[in-house]
Protein backbone atom coordinates (compact mmCIF):
# COMPACT_ATOMS: atom_id res chain seq x y z
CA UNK A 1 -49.83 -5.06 26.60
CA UNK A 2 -46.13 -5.26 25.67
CA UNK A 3 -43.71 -6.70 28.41
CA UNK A 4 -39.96 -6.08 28.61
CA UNK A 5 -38.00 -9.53 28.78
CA UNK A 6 -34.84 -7.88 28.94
CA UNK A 7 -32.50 -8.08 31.81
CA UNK A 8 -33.04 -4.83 32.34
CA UNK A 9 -36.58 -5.76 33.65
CA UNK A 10 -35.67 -7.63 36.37
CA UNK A 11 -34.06 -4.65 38.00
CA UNK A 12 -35.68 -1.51 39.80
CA UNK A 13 -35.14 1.56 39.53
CA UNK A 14 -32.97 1.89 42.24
CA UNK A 15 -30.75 -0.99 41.22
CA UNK A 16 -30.48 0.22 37.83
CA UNK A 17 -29.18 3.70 38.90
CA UNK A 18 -26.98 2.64 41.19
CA UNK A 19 -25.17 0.18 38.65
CA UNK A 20 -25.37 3.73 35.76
CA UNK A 21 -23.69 5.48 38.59
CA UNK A 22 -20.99 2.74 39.21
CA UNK A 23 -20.38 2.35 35.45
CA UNK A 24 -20.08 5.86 34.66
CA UNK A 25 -17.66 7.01 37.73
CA UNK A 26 -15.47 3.75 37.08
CA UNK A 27 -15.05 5.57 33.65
CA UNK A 28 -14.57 9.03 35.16
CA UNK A 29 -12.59 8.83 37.86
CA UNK A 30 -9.10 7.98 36.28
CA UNK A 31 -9.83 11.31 34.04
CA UNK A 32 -9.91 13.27 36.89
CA UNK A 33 -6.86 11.16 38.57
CA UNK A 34 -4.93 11.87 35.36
CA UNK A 35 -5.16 15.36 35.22
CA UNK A 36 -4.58 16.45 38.82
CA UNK A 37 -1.65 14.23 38.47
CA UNK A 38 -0.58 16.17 35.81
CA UNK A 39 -0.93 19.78 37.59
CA UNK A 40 0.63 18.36 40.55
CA UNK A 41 3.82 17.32 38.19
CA UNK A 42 4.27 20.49 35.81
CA UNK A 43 3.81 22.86 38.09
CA UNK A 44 6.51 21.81 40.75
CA UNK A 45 9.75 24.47 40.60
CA UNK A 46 12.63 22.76 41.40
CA UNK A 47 12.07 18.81 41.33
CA UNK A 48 15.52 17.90 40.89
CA UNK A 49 15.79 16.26 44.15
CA UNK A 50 12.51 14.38 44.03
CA UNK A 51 13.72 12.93 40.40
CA UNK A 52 17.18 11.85 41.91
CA UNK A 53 15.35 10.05 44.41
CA UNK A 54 13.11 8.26 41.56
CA UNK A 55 16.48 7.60 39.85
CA UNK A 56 17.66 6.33 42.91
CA UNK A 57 14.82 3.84 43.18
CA UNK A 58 15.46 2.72 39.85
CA UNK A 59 19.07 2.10 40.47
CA UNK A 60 18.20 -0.05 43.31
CA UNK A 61 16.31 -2.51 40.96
CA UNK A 62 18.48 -2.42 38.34
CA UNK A 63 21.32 -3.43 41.04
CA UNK A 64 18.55 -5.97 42.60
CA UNK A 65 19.00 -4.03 46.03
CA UNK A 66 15.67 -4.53 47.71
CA UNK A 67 16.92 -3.07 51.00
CA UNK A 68 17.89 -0.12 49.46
CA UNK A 69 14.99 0.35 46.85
CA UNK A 70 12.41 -0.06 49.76
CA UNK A 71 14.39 2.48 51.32
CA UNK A 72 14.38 4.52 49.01
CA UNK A 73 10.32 3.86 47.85
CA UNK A 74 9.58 4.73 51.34
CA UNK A 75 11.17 8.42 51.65
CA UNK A 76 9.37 8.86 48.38
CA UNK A 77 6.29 8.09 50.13
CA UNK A 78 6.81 10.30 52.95
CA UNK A 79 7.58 13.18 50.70
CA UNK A 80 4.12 12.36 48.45
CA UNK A 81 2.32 12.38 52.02
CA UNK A 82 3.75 15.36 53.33
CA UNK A 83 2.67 19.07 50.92
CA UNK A 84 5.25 20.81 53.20
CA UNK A 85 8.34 18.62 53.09
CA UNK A 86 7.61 18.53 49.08
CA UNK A 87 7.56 22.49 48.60
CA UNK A 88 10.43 22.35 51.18
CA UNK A 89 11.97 20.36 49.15
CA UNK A 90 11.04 21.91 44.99
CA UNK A 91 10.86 25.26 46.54
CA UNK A 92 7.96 27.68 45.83
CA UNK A 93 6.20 29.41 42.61
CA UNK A 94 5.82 32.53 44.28
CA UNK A 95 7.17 35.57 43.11
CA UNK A 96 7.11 39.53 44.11
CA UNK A 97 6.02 40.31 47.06
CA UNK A 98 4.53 37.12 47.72
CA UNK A 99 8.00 35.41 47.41
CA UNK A 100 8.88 33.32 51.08
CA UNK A 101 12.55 34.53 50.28
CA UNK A 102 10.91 38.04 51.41
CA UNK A 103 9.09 36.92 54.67
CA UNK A 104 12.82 37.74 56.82
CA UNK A 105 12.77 40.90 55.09
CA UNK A 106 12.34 44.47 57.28
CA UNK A 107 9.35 47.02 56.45
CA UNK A 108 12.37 49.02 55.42
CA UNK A 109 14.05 46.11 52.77
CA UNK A 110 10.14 45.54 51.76
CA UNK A 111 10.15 49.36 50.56
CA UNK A 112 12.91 49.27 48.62
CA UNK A 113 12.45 46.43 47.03
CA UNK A 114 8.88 47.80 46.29
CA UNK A 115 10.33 50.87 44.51
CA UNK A 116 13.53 49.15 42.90
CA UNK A 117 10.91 46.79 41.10
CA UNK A 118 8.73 49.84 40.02
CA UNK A 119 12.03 51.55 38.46
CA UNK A 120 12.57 48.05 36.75
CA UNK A 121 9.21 48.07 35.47
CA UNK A 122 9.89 51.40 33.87
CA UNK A 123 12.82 49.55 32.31
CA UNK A 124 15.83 50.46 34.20
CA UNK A 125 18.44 47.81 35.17
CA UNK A 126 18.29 47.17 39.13
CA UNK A 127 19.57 43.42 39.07
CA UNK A 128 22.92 44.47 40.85
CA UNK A 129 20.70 47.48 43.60
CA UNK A 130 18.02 43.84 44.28
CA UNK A 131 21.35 41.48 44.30
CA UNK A 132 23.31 43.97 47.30
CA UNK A 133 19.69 44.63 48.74
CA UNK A 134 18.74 41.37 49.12
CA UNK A 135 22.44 39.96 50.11
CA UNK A 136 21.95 36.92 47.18
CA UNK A 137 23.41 35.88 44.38
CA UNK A 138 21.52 36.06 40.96
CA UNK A 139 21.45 33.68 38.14
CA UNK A 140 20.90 35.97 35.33
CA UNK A 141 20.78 33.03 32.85
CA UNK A 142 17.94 31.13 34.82
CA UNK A 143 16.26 33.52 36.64
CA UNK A 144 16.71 31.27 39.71
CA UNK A 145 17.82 32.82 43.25
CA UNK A 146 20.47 30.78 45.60
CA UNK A 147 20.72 32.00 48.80
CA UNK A 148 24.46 33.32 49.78
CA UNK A 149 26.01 31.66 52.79
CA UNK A 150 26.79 34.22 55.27
């Protein structure tokens, strides 16, 4: 009869699996990390402010300012924390009819804007009927949307 005089032998099953399990995952789980990570940072719309804020942390240890690069760290943090303040912040992907812009909107707005879009779709040029409908101000170059003060 052959015996094992590994150090695998000295384990049980149980043992064994359990330290596979904690091997593997250890190996995994920055993959996953990674990639969400990734998602999270291509897909964000506007992030200028959120990159003048990591700027602004970096110009705080350049400048050896601890006070003001905790500061700074911290309303970092609170935006990370916070999914609302941060699409507050970088704005939305919607578009269409989905678009928050179009949430204010009346039934009425919503129809026209419904039927300028399928006249655009047809190939017509409504930029200036959407821009007076809508009351904004269109970046043609872009494709961005600022809001007019009223």
């Amino acid at each position: 009869m052959m015996v094992s005089a590994s150090f695998l032998s000295t384990y049980t099953p149980g043992t064994f699996y359990t330290f596979v399990l904690f091997s593997v995952s250890a190996m995994v789980r920055p993959i996953f990390i990674y990639f969400n990570w990734c998602g999270f940072v291509y897909e964000t719309t506007k992030p200028d402010a959120v990159i003048k804020l990591i700027e602004g942390i970096v110009m705080h240890q350049h400048e050896e300012d601890l006070v003001g690069e905790e500061e700074c760290y911290r309303m970092l943090q609170e935006i990370m924390r916070q999914p609302e303040l941060f699409k507050s912040l970088c704005g939305s992907c919607l578009k269409g009819p989905t678009d928050p812009a179009l949430d204010s909107l009346s039934e009425e707005k919503k129809a026209k804007l419904a039927h300028l879009e399928k006249l655009e779709q047809k190939g017509f040029d409504v930029t200036n009927l959407k821009k007076k409908l809508l009351g904004q101000k269109l970046d043609l170059t872009s494709g961005s949307e600022e809001q007019k003060v009223v």
